[in-house]
Protein backbone atom coordinates (compact mmCIF):
# COMPACT_ATOMS: atom_id res chain seq x y z
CA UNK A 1 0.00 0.00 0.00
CA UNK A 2 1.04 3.21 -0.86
CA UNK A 3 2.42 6.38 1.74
CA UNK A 4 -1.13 8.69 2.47
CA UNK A 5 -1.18 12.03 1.76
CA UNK A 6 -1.77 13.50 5.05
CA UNK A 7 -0.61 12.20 8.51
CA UNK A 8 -3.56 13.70 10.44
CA UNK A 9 -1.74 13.56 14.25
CA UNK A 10 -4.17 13.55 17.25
CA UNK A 11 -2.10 13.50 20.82
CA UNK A 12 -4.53 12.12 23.26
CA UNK A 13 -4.09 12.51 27.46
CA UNK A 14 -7.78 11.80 29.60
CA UNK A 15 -9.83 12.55 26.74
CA UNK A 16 -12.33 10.16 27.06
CA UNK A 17 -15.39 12.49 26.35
CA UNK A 18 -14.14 14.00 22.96
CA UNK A 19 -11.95 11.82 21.38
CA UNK A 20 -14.28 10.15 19.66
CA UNK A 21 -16.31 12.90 18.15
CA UNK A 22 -12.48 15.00 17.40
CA UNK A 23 -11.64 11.52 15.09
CA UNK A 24 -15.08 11.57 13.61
CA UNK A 25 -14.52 15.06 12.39
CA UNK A 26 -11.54 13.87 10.61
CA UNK A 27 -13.08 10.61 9.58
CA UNK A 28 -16.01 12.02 8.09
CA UNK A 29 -13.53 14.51 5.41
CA UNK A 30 -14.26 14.50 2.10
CA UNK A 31 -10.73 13.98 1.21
CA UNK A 32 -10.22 11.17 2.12
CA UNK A 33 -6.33 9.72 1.24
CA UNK A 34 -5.29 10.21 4.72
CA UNK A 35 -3.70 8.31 7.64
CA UNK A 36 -4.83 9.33 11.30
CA UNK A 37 -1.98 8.52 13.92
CA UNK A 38 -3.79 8.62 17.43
CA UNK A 39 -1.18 9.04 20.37
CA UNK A 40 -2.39 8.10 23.53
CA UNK A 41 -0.19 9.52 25.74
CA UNK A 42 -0.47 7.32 29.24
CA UNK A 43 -4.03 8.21 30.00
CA UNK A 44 -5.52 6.87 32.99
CA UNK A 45 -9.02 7.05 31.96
CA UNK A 46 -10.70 5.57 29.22
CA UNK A 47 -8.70 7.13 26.09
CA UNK A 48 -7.02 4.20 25.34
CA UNK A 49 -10.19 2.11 24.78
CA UNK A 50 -12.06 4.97 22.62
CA UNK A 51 -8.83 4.94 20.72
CA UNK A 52 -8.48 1.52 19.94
CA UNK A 53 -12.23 1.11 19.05
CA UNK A 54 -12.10 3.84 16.67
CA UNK A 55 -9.09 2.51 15.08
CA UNK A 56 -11.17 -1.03 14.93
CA UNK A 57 -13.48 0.41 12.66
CA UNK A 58 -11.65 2.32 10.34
CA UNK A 59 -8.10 0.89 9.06
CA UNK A 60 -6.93 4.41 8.12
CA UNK A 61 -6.67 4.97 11.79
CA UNK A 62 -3.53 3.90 13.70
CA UNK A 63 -3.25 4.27 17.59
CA UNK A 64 0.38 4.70 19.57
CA UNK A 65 0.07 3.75 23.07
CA UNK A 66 3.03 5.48 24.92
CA UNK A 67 4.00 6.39 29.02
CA UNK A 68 2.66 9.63 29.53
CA UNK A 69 5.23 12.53 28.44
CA UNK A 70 3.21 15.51 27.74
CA UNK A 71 1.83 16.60 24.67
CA UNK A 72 5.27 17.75 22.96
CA UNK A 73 6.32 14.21 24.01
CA UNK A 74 3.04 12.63 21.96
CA UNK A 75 3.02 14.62 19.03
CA UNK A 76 6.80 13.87 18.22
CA UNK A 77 5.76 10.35 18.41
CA UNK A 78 2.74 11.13 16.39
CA UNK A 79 5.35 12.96 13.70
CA UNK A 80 8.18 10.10 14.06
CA UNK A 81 5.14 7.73 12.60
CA UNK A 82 4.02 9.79 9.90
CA UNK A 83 4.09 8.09 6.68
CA UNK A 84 2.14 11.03 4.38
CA UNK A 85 3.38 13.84 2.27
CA UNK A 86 2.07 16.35 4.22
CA UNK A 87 1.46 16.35 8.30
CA UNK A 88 -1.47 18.48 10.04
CA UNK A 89 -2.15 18.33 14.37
CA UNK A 90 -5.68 18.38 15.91
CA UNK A 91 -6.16 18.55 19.45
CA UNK A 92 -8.46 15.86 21.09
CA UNK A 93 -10.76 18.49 22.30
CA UNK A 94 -10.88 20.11 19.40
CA UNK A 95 -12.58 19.19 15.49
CA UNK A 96 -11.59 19.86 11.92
CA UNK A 97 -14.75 21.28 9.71
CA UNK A 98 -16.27 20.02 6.86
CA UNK A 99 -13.70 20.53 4.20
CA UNK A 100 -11.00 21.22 6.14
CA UNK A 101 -8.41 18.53 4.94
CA UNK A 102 -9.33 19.11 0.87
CA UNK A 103 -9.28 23.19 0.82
CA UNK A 104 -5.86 22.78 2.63
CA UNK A 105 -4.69 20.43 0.24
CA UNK A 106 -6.15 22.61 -2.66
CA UNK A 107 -3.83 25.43 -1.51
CA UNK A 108 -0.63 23.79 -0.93
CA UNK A 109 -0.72 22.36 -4.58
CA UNK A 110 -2.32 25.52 -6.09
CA UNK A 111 0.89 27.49 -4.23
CA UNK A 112 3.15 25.06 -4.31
CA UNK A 113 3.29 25.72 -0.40
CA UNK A 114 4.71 24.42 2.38
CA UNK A 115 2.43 25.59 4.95
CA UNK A 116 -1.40 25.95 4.74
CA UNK A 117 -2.40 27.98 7.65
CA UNK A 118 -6.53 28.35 8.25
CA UNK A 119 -8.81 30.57 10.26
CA UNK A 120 -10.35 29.05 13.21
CA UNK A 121 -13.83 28.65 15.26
CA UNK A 122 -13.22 29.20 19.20
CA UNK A 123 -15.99 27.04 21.11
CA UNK A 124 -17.12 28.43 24.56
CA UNK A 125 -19.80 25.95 25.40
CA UNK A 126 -20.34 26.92 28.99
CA UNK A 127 -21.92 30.43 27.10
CA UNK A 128 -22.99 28.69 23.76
CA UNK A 129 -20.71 30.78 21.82
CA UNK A 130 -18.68 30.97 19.07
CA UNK A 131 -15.81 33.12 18.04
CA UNK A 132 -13.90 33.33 14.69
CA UNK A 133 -10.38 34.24 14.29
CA UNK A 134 -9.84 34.52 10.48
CA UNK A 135 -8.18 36.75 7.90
CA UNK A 136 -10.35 37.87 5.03
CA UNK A 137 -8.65 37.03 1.95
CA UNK A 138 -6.50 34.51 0.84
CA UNK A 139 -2.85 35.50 1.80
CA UNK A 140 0.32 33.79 0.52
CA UNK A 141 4.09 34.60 1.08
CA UNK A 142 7.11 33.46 0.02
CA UNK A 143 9.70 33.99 2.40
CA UNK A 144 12.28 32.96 -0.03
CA UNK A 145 12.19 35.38 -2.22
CA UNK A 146 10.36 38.33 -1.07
CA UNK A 147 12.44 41.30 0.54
CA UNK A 148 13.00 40.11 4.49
CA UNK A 149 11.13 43.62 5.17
CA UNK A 150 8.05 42.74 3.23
CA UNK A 151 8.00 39.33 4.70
CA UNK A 152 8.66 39.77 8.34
CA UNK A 153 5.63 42.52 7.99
CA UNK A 154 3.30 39.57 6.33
CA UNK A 155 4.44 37.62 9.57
CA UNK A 156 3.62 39.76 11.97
CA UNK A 157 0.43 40.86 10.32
CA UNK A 158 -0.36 36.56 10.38
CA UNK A 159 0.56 36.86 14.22
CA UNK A 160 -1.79 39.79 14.71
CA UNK A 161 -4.63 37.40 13.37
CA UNK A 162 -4.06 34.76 16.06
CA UNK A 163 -2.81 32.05 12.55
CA UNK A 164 0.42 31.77 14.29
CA UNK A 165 0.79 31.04 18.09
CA UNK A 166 -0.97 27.24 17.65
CA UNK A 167 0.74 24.01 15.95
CA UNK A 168 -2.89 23.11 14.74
CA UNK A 169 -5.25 24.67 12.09
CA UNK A 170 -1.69 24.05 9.53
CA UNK A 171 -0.94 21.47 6.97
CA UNK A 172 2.92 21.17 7.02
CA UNK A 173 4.89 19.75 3.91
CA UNK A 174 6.20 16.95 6.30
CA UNK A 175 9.78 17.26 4.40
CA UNK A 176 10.30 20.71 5.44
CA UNK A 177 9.80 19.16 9.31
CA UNK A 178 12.81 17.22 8.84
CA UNK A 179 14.71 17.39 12.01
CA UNK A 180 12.05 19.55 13.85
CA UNK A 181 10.57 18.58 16.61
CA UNK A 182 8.21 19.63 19.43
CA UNK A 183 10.64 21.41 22.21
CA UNK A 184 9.14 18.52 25.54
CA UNK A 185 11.39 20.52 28.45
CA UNK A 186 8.47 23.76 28.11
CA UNK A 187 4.95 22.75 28.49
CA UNK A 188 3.65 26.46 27.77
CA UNK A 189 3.56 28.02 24.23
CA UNK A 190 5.70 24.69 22.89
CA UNK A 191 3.38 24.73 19.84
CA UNK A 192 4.43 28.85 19.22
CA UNK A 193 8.08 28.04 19.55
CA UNK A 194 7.68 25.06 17.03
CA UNK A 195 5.81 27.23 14.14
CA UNK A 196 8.65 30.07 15.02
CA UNK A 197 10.85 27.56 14.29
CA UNK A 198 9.41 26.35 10.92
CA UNK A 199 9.65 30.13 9.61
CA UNK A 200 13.23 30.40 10.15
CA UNK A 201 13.10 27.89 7.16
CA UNK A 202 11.97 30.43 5.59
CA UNK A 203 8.66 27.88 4.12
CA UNK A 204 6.13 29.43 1.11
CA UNK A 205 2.76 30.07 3.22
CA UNK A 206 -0.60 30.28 2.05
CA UNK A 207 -2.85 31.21 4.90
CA UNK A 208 -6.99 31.03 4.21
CA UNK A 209 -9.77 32.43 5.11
CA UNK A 210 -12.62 31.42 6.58
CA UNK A 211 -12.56 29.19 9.76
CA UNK A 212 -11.96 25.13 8.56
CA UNK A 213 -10.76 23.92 12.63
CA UNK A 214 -12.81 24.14 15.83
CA UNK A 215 -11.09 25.32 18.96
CA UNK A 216 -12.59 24.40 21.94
CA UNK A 217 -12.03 26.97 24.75
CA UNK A 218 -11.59 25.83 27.93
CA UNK A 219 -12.97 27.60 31.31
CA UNK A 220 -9.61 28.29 32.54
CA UNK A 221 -6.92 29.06 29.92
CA UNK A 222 -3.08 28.28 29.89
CA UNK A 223 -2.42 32.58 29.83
CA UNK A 224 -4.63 32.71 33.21
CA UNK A 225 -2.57 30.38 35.02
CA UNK A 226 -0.12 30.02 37.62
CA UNK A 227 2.80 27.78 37.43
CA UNK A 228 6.15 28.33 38.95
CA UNK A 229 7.98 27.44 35.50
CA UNK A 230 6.13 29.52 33.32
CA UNK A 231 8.95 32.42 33.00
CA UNK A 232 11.18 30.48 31.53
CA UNK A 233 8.50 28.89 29.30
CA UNK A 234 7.29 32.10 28.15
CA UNK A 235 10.62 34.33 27.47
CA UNK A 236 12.39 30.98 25.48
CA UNK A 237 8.87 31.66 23.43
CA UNK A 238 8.94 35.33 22.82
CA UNK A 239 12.61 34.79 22.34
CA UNK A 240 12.04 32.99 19.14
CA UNK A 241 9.13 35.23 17.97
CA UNK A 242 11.37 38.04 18.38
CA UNK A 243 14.43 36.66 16.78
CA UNK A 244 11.84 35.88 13.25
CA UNK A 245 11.65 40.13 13.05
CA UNK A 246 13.63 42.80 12.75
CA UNK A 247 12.35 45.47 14.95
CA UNK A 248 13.24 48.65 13.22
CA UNK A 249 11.86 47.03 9.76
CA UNK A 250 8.15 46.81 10.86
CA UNK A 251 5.80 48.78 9.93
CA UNK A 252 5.24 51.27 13.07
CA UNK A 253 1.46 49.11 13.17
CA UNK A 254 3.44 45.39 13.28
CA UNK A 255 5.67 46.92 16.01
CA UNK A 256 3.04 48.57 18.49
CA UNK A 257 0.76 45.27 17.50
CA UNK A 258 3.41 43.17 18.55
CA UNK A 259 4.65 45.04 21.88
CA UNK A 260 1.41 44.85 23.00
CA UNK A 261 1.19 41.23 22.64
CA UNK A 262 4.39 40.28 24.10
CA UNK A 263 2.92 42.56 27.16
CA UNK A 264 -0.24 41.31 27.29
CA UNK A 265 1.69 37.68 27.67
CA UNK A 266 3.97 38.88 30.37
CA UNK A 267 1.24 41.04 32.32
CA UNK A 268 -1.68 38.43 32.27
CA UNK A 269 1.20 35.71 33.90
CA UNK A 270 2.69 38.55 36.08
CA UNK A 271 -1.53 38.79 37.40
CA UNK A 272 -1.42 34.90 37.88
CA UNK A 273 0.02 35.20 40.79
CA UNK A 274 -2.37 36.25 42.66
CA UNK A 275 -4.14 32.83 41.62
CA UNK A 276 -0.72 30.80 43.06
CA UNK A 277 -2.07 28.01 45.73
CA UNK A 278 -1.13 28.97 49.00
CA UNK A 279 2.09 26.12 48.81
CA UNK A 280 3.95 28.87 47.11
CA UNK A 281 5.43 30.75 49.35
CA UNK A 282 6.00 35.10 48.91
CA UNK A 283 9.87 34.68 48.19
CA UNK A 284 8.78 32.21 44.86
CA UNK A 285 6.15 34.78 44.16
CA UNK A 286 8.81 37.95 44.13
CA UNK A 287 11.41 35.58 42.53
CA UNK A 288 8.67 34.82 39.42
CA UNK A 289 7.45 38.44 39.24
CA UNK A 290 11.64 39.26 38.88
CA UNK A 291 12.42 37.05 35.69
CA UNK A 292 8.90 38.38 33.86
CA UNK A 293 10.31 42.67 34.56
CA UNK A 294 13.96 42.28 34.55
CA UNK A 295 13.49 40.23 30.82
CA UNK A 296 15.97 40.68 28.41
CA UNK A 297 13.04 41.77 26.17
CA UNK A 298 11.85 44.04 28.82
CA UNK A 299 12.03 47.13 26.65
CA UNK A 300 9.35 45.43 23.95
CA UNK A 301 6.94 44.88 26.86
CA UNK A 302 7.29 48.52 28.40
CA UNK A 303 6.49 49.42 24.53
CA UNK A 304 3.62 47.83 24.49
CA UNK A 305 2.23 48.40 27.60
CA UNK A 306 -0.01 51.29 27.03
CA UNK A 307 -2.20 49.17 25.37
CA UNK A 308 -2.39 46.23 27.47
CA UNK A 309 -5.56 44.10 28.49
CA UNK A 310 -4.82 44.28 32.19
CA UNK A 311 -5.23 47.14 35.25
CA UNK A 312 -3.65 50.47 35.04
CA UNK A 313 -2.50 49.14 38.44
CA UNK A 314 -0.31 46.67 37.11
CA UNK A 315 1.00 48.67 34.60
CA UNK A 316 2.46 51.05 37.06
CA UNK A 317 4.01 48.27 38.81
CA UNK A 318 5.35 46.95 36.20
CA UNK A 319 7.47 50.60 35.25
CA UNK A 320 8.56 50.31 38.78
CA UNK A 321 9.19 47.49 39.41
CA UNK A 322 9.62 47.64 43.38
CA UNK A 323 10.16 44.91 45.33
CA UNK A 324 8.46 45.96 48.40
CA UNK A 325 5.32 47.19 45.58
CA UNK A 326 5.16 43.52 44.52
CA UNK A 327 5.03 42.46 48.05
CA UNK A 328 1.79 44.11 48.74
CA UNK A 329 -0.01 43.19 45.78
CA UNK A 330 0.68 39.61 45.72
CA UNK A 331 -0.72 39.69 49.60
């Protein structure tokens, strides 16, 4: 039998509730010359059973059963499988739409691409709500030949449209993957760092309209909170967004678009701590606070941080930056 197309890659930890209906989705494309590569990644629930029973009724579907390692740890497994020309990720919570797998497809071989990038659906179910997060015309760039200015610009404008910070919503040319993997010591913004890595490559992009994935949007998100190791996680990340530009060559828009995002990031983690559990003691709390405002990048984030989503409170702790300050708003 001959290599698939697509290596569709679902990394699967305790998702016994939506794996099944996240498969279906891909199942149920239209294209349909695809392998999925389940990777259940040591659940202790039910996951592994959904998985295999899937995988009993469809032979396109292959299942990995692996200790549990994170979901860097499953989705290099899930790429170290992958058999097809081209390699997409979907979350197990998450669901591909109708047409999804064929319009990205479409695109690659129209552009001769080697990343498909596609507007996405956010799903709040506990307020019934949708959100979409798309560009609205078809938008291809070829960092290879265009002028770095004019590319790093069509970059950060793709950034400013939320098409870049997730590993999913993307079908990858898997050759231009070849020794890239999913960075397992960071377990927050992993997926940013490994598309940040891809565009060094300097890959032909065509990014779509429209939203083709489903996000689903969980009552807590990763920005809101607190974990000790989250620093480091988050300055390696804006490290290699940072190191894709050339500050002075945006376009003043791309530069105060970006600041502000890189400030949100650091401000929204900097007002986690008030949300730490009470096992983390005042001294971890200052010592957190201290790698987020003495960053290397701290000058992008005071740049930005006019227009940042948080409290005109924090902001003026922030251009402080007081010890003592800190003390008494963490209390």
């Amino acid at each position: 039998m001959s290599n698939p197309t697509i290596s569709v890659i679902i990394p699967a930890y305790n998702a016994e509730q939506s794996l099944e209906r996240c498969a279906n989705s891909v199942l149920s494309q239209s294209f349909t010359d695809f392998e999925l590569i389940v990777v259940d990644d040591g659940s202790t629930d039910a996951t592994a059973s959904v998985a295999d029973a899937v995988a009993a009724k469809d032979n396109r579907v292959r299942v990995v059963h692996k200790a549990n390692g994170g979901v860097s740890s499953a989705r290099n497994v899930g790429l170290d499988a992958a058999s097809g020309t081209y390699v997409t990720f979907v979350d197990s919570d998450d669901a591909i739409l109708a047409g999804c797998l064929v319009s990205m497809m479409q695109a690659m071989q129209r552009y001769h691409a080697d990343l498909c990038i596609v507007g996405y659906r956010s799903r709040i179910s506990r307020l019934q709500k949708t959100i979409n997060h798309c560009i609205e015309n078809e938008y291809a760039i070829d960092t290879s030949s265009m002028p770095d200015k004019c590319w790093m610009n069509a970059i950060c404008e793709l950034e400013s449209k939320s098409y870049l910070f997730q590993c999913w919503g993307k079908l990858y040319r898997r050759q231009c993957l070849d020794g890239l993997r999913f960075n397992e010591r960071i377990s927050y913004g992993e997926d940013t760092v490994f598309v940040f890595d891809l565009l060094q490559r300097h890959p032909k992009i065509i990014a779509l309209p429209g939203p083709l994935y489903e996000y689903e949007e969980t009552q807590t998100g990763l920005a809101s909170r607190f974990r000790l190791d989250k620093p480091s996680d988050l300055l390696w990340q804006h490290g290699h967004r940072l190191k894709i530009y050339r500050f002075d060559e945006l376009t003043r828009h791309n530069q105060d678009d970006l600041c502000r995002r890189l400030a949100n990031d650091v401000l929204w983690a900097i007002d986690a701590v008030r949300k730490a559990p009470h096992s983390v003691s005042s001294l971890q709390k200052i010592e957190y606070i201290s790698r987020l405002t003495e960053s290397p990048y701290r000058r992008y984030y005071l740049y930005g941080l006019k227009h940042a989503a948080v409290s005109r409170l924090v902001k003026i702790l922030y251009v402080l930056n007081i010890d003592l300050l800190w003390s008494i708003y963490i209390r």
